[in-house]
Protein backbone atom coordinates (compact mmCIF):
# COMPACT_ATOMS: atom_id res chain seq x y z
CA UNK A 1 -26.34 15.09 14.83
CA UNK A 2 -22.75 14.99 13.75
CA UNK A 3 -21.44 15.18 10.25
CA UNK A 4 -18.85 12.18 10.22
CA UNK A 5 -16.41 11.37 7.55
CA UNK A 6 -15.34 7.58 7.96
CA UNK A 7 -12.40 6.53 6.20
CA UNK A 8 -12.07 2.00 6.51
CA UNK A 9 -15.07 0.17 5.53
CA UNK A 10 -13.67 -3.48 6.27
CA UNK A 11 -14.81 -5.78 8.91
CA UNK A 12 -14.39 -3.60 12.10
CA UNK A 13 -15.26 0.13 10.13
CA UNK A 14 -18.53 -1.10 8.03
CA UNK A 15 -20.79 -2.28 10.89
CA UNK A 16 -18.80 0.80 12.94
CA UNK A 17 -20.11 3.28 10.24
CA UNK A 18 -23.92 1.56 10.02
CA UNK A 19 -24.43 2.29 13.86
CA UNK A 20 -23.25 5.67 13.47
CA UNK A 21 -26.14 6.41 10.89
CA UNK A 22 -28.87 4.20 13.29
CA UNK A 23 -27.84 6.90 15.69
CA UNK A 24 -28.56 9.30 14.07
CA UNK A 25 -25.20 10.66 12.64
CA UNK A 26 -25.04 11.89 8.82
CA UNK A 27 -21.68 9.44 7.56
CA UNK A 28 -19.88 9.75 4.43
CA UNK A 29 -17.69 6.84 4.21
CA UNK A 30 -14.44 5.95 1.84
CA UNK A 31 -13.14 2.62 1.18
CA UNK A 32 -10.37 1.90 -1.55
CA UNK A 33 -12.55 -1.39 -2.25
CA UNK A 34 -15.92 0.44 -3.40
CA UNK A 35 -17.83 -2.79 -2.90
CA UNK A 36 -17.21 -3.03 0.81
CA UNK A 37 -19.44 0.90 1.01
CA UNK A 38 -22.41 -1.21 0.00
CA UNK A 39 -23.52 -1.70 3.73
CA UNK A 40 -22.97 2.10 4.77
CA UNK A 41 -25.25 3.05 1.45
CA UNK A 42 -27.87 0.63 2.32
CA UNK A 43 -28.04 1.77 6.10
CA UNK A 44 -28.23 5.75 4.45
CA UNK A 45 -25.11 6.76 4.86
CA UNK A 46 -23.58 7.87 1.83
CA UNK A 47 -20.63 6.54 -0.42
CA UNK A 48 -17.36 9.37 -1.33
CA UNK A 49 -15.24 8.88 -4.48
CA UNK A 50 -11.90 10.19 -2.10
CA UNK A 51 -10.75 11.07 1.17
CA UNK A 52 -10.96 14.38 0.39
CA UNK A 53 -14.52 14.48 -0.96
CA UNK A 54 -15.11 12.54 2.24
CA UNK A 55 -13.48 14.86 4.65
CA UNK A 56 -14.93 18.21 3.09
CA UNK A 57 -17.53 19.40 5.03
CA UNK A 58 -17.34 17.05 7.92
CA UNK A 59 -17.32 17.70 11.63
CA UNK A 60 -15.27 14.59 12.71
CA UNK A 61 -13.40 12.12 10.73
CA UNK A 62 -13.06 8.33 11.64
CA UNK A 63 -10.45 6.00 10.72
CA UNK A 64 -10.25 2.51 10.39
CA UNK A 65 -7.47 0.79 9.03
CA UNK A 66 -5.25 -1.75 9.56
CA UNK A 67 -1.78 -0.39 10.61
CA UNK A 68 0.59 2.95 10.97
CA UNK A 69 1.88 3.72 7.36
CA UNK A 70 -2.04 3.34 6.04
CA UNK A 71 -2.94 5.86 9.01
CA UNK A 72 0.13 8.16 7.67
CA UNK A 73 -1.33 7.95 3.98
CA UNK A 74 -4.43 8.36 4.99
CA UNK A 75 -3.87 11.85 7.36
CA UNK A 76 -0.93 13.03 5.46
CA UNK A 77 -1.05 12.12 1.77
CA UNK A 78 -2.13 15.30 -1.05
CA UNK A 79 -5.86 14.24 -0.67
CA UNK A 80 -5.89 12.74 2.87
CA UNK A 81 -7.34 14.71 6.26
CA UNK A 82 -5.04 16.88 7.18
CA UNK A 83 -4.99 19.00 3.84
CA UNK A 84 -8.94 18.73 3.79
CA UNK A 85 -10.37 18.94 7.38
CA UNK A 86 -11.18 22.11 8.88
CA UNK A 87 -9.62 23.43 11.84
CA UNK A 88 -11.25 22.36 14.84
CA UNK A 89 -11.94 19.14 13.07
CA UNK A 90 -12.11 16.20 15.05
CA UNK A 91 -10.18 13.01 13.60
CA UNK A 92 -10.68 9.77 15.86
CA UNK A 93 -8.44 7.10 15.20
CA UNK A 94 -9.77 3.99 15.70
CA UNK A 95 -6.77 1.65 13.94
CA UNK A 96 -4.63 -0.24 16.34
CA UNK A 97 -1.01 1.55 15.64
CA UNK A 98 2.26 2.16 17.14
CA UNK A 99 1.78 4.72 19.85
CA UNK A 100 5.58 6.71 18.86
CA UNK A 101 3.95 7.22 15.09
CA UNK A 102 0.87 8.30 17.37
CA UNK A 103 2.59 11.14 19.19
CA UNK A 104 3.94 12.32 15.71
CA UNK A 105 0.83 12.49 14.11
CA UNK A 106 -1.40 14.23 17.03
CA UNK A 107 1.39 16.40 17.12
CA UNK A 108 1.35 17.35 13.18
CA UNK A 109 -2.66 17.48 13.62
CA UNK A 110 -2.49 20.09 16.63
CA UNK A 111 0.13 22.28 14.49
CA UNK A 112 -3.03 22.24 11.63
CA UNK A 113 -5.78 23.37 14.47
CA UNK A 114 -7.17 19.48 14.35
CA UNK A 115 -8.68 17.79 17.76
CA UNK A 116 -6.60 14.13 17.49
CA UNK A 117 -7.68 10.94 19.32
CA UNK A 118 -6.34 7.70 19.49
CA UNK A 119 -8.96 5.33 20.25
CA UNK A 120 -8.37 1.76 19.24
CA UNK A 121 -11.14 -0.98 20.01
CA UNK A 122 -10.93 -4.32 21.46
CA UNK A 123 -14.06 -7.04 20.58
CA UNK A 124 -13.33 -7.98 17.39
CA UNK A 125 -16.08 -8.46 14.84
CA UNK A 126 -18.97 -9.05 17.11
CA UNK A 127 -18.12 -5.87 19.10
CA UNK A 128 -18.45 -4.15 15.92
CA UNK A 129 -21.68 -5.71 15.10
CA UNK A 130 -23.20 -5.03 18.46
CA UNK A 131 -21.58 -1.66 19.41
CA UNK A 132 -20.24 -3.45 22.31
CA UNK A 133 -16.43 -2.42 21.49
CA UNK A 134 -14.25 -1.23 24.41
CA UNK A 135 -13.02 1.51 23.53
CA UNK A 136 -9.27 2.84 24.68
CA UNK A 137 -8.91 6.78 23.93
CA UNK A 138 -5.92 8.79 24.46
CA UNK A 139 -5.51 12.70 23.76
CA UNK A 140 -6.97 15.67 25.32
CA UNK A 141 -9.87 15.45 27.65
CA UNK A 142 -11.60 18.28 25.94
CA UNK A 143 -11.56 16.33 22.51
CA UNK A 144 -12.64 13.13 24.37
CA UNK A 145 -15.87 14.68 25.68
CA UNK A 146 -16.90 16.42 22.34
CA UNK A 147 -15.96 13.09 20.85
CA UNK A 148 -18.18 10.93 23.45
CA UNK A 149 -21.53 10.45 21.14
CA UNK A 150 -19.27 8.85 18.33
CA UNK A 151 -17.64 6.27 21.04
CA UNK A 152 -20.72 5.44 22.72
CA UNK A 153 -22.60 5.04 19.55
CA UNK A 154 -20.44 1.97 18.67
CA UNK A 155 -18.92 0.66 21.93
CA UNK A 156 -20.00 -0.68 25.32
CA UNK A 157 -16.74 0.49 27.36
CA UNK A 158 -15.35 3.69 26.60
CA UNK A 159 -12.39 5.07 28.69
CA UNK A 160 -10.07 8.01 28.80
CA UNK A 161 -6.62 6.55 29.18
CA UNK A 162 -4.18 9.37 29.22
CA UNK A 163 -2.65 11.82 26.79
CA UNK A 164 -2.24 10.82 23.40
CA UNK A 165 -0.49 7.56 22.81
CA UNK A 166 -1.99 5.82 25.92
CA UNK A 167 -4.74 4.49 23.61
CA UNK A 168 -2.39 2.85 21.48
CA UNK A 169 -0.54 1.97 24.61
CA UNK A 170 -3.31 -0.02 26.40
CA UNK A 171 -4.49 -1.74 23.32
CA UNK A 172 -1.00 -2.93 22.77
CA UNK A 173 -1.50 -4.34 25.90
CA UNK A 174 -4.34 -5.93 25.41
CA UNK A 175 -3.40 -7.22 22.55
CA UNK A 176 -0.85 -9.43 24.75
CA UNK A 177 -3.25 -10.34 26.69
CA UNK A 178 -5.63 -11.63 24.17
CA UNK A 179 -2.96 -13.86 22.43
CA UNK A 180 -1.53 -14.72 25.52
CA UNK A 181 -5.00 -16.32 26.26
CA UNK A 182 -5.80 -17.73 23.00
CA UNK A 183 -2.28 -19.80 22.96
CA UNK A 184 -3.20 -21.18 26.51
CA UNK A 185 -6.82 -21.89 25.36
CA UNK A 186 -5.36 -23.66 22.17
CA UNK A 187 -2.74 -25.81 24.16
CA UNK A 188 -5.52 -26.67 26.49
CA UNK A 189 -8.03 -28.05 23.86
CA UNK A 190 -4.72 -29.99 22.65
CA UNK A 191 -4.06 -31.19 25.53
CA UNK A 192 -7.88 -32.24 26.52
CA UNK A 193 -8.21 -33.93 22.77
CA UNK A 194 -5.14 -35.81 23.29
CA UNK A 195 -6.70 -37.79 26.55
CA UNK A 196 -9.77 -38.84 24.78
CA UNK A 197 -11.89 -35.99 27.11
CA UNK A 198 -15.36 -34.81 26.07
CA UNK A 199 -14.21 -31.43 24.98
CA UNK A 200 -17.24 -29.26 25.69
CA UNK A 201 -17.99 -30.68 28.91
CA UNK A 202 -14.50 -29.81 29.28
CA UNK A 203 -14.46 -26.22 28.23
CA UNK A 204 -17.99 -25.95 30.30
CA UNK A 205 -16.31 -26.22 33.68
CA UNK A 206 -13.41 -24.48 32.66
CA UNK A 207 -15.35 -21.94 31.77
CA UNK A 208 -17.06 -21.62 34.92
CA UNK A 209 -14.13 -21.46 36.85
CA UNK A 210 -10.97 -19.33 37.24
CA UNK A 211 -10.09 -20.66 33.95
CA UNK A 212 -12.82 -18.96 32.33
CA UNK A 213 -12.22 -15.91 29.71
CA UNK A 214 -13.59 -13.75 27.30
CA UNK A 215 -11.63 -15.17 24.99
CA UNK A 216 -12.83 -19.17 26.22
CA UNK A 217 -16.11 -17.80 25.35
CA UNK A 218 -15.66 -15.92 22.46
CA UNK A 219 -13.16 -18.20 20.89
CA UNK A 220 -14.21 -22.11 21.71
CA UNK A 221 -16.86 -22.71 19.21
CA UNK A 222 -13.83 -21.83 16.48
CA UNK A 223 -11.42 -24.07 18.28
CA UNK A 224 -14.10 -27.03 18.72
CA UNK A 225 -15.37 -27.14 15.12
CA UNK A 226 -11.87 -25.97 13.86
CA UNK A 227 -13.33 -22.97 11.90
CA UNK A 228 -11.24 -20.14 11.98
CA UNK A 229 -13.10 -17.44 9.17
CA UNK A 230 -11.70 -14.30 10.50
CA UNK A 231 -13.24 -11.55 12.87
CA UNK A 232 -9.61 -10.86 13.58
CA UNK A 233 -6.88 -12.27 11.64
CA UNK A 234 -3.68 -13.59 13.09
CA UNK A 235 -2.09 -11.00 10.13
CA UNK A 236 -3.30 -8.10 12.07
CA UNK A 237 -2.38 -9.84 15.10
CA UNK A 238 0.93 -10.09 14.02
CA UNK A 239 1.55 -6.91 13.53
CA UNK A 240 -0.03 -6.17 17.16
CA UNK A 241 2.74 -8.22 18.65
CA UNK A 242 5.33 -6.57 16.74
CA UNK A 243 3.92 -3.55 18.37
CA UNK A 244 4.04 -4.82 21.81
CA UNK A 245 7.53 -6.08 21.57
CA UNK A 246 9.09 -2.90 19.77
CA UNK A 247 7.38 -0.39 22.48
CA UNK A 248 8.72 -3.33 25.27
CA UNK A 249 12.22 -2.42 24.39
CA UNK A 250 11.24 0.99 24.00
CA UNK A 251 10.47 1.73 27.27
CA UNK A 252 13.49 -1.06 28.59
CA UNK A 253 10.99 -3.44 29.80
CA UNK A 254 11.05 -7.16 29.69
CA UNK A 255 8.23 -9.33 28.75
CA UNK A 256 9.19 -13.18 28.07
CA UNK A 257 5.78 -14.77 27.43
CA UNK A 258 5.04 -11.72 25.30
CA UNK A 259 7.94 -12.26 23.08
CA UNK A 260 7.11 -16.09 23.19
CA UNK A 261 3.60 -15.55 22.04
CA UNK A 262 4.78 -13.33 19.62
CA UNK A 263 7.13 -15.94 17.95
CA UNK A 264 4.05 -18.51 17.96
CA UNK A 265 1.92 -15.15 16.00
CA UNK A 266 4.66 -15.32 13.88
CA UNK A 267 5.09 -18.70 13.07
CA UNK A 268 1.05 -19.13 12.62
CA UNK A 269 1.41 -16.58 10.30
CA UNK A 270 4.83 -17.47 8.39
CA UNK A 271 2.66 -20.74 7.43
CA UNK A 272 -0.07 -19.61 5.63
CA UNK A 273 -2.37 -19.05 8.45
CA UNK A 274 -2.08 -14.95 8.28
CA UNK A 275 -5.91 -15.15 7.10
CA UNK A 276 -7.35 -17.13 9.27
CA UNK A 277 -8.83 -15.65 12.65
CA UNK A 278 -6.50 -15.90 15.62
CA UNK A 279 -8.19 -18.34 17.22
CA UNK A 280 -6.59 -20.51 14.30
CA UNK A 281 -3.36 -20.62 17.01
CA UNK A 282 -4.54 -23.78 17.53
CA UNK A 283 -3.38 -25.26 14.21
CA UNK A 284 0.19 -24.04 15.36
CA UNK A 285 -0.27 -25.96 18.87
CA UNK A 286 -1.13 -28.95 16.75
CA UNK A 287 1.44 -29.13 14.29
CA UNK A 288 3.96 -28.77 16.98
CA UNK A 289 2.22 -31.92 18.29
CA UNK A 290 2.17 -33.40 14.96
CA UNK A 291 -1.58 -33.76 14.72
CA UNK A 292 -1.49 -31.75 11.72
């Protein structure tokens, strides 16, 4: 049994936190938005005022949130992790960040005696609810290992990457990837509508074929009924593409659907759709066909 401090309570972090407890860990959590700690408390873990009152005391600290300066406030601020967590502490990063700000930050954790993982998680809000995540982890080995019971006590896949960074890396990565297939699936179901075709019959055999995806699976039922409440919103996945294209010219590669896909991200979110789960792409597909 692990004393865990977890710091994020939103959509990903709250059902994160709840399987920690099921398995047995003791959690404190933190959330700037008390009201979102109410699922933690129920599942007996229990609720902090702060990040330090959080953090004191605790074995490993989690975070979730959504990009790199709330990771910076939250580790370097007066009452954040690093002036509260004891050395040999391990923090766990589980927010999807740029992997430069990364670097910097393991760095500034291993100058304070801290054990620093990145480990973004793919699977969106059902991954989270199932502790099926996959699970990308960068840092030392050493840190990984002590750090296994946490991963596996929320995710499905859970792989050592590389040094730290490489987390961030991959899930940048798969972040093109994902919205690379959710544009293709939303032209498609455009396209399909457009000739009159029975639509799930449609996405059936697609499905069953090369065609078929994760995200068909995942992501057809929102495209089909045209509900898009979020387990990831295109806001988030916005940023992720910004991500992707800033480490692209980083490292002086070229990626030209990635920066496409990005401007459609962009564009999705520019009009109001920045709420919406990304598999609302498809109301940008259809207002470039003026359907919408």
């Amino acid at each position: 049994m692990t004393a865990i401090a977890f710091i994020g309570l939103g959509i990903m972090g709250s059902p994160m936190a709840v399987h920690l407890v099921a398995a047995g860990h003791t959690v404190t959590g933190y959330n700037r938005s008390p009201a979102k700690a109410k699922p933690l408390e129920e599942a007996g873990g229990r609720v902090a005022g702060s990040i330090a009152e959080a953090v004191t005391g605790a074995q490993a600290v989690a975070l979730m949130v959504p990009d790199s300066p709330d990771v910076r406030d939250v580790l370097t601020g007066d009452d954040g992790v690093f002036a509260h967590a004891a050395p040999g502490t391990l923090v766990i990063d589980f927010s999807s960040i740029r992997p430069d700000v990364t670097r910097e930050l393991a760095a500034e954790a291993d100058s304070r005696g801290l054990r620093y993982l990145d480990a973004p998680v793919s699977g969106g809000e059902a991954g989270a609810r199932n502790a099926a995540l996959s699970i990308m982890v960068g840092g030392e080995r050493e840190a990984f290992e002590a750090a296994r019971p946490i991963f596996e006590a929320v995710g499905r896949t859970v792989v050592h990457v590389g040094p730290s960074g490489a987390g961030q890396t991959v899930k940048a990565a798969n972040q093109l990837v994902v919205a690379a297939n959710i544009e293709a699936l939303a032209e498609a179901v455009v396209f399909l509508r457009a000739h009159g075709v029975d639509l799930e019959a449609a996405l059936d055999v697609l499905g069953g074929g090369l065609a078929g995806s994760a995200v068909l699976a995942q992501k057809r039922a929102n495209m089909v009924e045209h509900a898009f409440e979020p387990g990831f919103r295109i806001e988030l996945h916005h940023k992720d593409m910004g991500i992707v294209t800033s480490a692209a010219r980083e490292a002086g590669v070229v990626l030209p659907l990635g920066a496409l896909v990005a401007q459609l991200v962009a564009s999705a979110n520019a009009c109001g759709d920045g709420g919406l789960d990304h598999s609302a792409l498809l109301r940008g597909v259809e207002r470039l066909s003026g359907a919408s």
